[in-house]
Each structure stands twice: as structure tokens, then as C-alpha cells.
Protein backbone atom coordinates (compact mmCIF):
# COMPACT_ATOMS: atom_id res chain seq x y z
CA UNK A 1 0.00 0.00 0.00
CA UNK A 2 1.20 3.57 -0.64
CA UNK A 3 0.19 6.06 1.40
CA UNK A 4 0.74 9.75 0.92
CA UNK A 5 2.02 12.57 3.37
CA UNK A 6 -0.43 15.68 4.66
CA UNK A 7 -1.12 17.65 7.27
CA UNK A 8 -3.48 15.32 9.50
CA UNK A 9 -3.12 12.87 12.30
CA UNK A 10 -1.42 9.85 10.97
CA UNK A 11 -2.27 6.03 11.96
CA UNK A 12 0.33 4.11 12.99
CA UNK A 13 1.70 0.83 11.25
CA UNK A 14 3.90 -2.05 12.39
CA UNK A 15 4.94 -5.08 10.52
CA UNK A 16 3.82 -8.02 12.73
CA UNK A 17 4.77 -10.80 9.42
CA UNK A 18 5.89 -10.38 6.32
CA UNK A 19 7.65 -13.06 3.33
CA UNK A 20 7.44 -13.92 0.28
CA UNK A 21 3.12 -14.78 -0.08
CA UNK A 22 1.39 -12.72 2.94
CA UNK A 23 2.66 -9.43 4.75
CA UNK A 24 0.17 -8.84 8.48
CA UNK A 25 0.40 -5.01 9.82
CA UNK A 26 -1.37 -4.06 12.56
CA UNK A 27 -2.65 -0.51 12.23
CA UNK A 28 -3.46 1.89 15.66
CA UNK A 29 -5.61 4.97 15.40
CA UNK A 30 -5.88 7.47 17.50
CA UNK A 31 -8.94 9.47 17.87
CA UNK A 32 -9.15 11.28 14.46
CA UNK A 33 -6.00 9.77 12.86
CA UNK A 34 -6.32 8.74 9.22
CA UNK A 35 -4.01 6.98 7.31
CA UNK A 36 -3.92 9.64 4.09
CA UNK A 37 -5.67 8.61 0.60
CA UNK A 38 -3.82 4.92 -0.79
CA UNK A 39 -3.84 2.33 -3.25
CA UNK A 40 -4.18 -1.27 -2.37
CA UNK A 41 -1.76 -2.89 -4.30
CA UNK A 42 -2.63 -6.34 -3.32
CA UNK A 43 -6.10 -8.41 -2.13
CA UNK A 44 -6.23 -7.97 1.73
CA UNK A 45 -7.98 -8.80 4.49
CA UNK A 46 -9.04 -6.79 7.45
CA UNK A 47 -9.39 -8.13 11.01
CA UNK A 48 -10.82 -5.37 13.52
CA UNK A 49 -9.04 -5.86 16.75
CA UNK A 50 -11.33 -2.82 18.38
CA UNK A 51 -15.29 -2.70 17.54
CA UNK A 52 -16.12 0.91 16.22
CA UNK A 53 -16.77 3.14 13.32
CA UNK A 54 -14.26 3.86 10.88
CA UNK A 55 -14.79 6.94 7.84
CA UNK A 56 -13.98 5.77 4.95
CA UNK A 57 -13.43 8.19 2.42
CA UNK A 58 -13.23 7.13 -1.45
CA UNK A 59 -13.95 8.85 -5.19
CA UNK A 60 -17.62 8.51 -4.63
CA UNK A 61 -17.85 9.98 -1.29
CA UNK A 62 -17.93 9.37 2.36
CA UNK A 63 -19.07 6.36 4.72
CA UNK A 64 -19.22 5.68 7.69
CA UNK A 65 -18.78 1.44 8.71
CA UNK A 66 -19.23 0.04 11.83
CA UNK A 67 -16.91 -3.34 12.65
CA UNK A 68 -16.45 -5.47 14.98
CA UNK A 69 -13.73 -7.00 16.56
CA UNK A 70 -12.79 -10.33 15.03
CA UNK A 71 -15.25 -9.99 12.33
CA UNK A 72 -12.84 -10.10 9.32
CA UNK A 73 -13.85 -9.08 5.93
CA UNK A 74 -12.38 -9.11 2.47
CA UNK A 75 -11.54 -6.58 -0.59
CA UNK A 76 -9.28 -6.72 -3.78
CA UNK A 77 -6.66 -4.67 -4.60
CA UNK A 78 -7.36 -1.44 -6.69
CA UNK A 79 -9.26 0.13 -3.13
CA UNK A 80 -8.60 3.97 -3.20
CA UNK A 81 -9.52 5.44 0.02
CA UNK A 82 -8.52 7.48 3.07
CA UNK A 83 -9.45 5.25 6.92
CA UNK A 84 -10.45 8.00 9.58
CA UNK A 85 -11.01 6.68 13.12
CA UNK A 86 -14.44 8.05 13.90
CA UNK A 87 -14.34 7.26 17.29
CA UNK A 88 -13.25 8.53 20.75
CA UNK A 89 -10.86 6.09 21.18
CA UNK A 90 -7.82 3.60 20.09
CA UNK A 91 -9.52 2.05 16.95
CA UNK A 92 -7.40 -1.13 16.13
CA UNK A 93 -7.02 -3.66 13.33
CA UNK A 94 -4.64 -6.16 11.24
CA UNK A 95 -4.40 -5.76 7.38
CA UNK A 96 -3.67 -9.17 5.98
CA UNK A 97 -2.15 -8.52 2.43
CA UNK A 98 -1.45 -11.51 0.11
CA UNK A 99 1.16 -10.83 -2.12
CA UNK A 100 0.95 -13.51 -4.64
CA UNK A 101 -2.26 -15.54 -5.22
């Protein structure tokens, strides 16, 4: 993923695995930290570690989804979006990217 630089509260990011087929970062917001508009290079899959709302901000708009911890779900690379922790508190999850399918 490739995020770009701005003014705003940034997410933080940590490497938990990575190799040659699957790379596992585990992402911490803040209250109000975003992570900046990306590309998802690869098919990835999202594991909330914190239930909440997360703003997710894309070409068509503005949303707001609710998830819940350990509820995974699923998307394909080619997302183009901005993640804004909507909440008062530590929002928490693990991106699981697969790098070759």
C-alpha cells in the first residue's frame, strides 16, 4: 500500500509478518488519525481488533462502517480510500495482504 504525506493525524503501522506470499500489519488509530488517501496494491484482508466506526473516504464519497472486533472481511486490490477513526478512542485492526495468489 502507498500512502501519501499531509497535514493530519497519521495512523500508525507495524509489521507483525511479512515473506514472500502474505505481509500482516497491525494498524493503531488514535482518535481522528487517518491513514492519508492509498492504493491497495494487493487483495487484503481486514481483522478489527477494536469494535467501532471507521470513515472511509473514497472517489464517490464518504461512509461511515461500523466493525467489529474479530469480524474479518475481504476486498481486492485497486481500493482507493482514506481510513479516519471516527471514534473517541484507540480504533485497532490487522491488514492481511497476500502478495501472490
Amino acid at each position: 500500500m502507498t500512502v501519501q504525506s499531509g497535514d493530519n493525524m497519521r495512523a500508525t503501522s507495524h509489521v507483525r509478518v511479512e515473506n514472500t506470499w502474505v505481509k500482516v500489519t497491525e494498524w493503531r488509530f488514535a482518535p481522528g488519525a487517518e491513514t492519508g488517501h492509498h492504493v491497495h496494491a494487493y487483495d487484503y484482508v481486514v481483522v478489527p481488533l477494536t469494535s467501532g466506526v471507521l470513515r472511509l473516504e473514497d472517489g464517490a464519497g464518504a461512509k461511515n462502517a461500523q466493525l467489529t472486533s474479530g469480524v474479518a472481511y475481504a476486498r481486492e486490490k485497486g481500493v482507493a480510500h482514506n481510513v479516519i477513526n471516527a471514534n473517541d478512542f484507540e480504533f485497532r485492526f490487522l491488514e492481511i495482504e497476500m502478495l501472490r495468489t
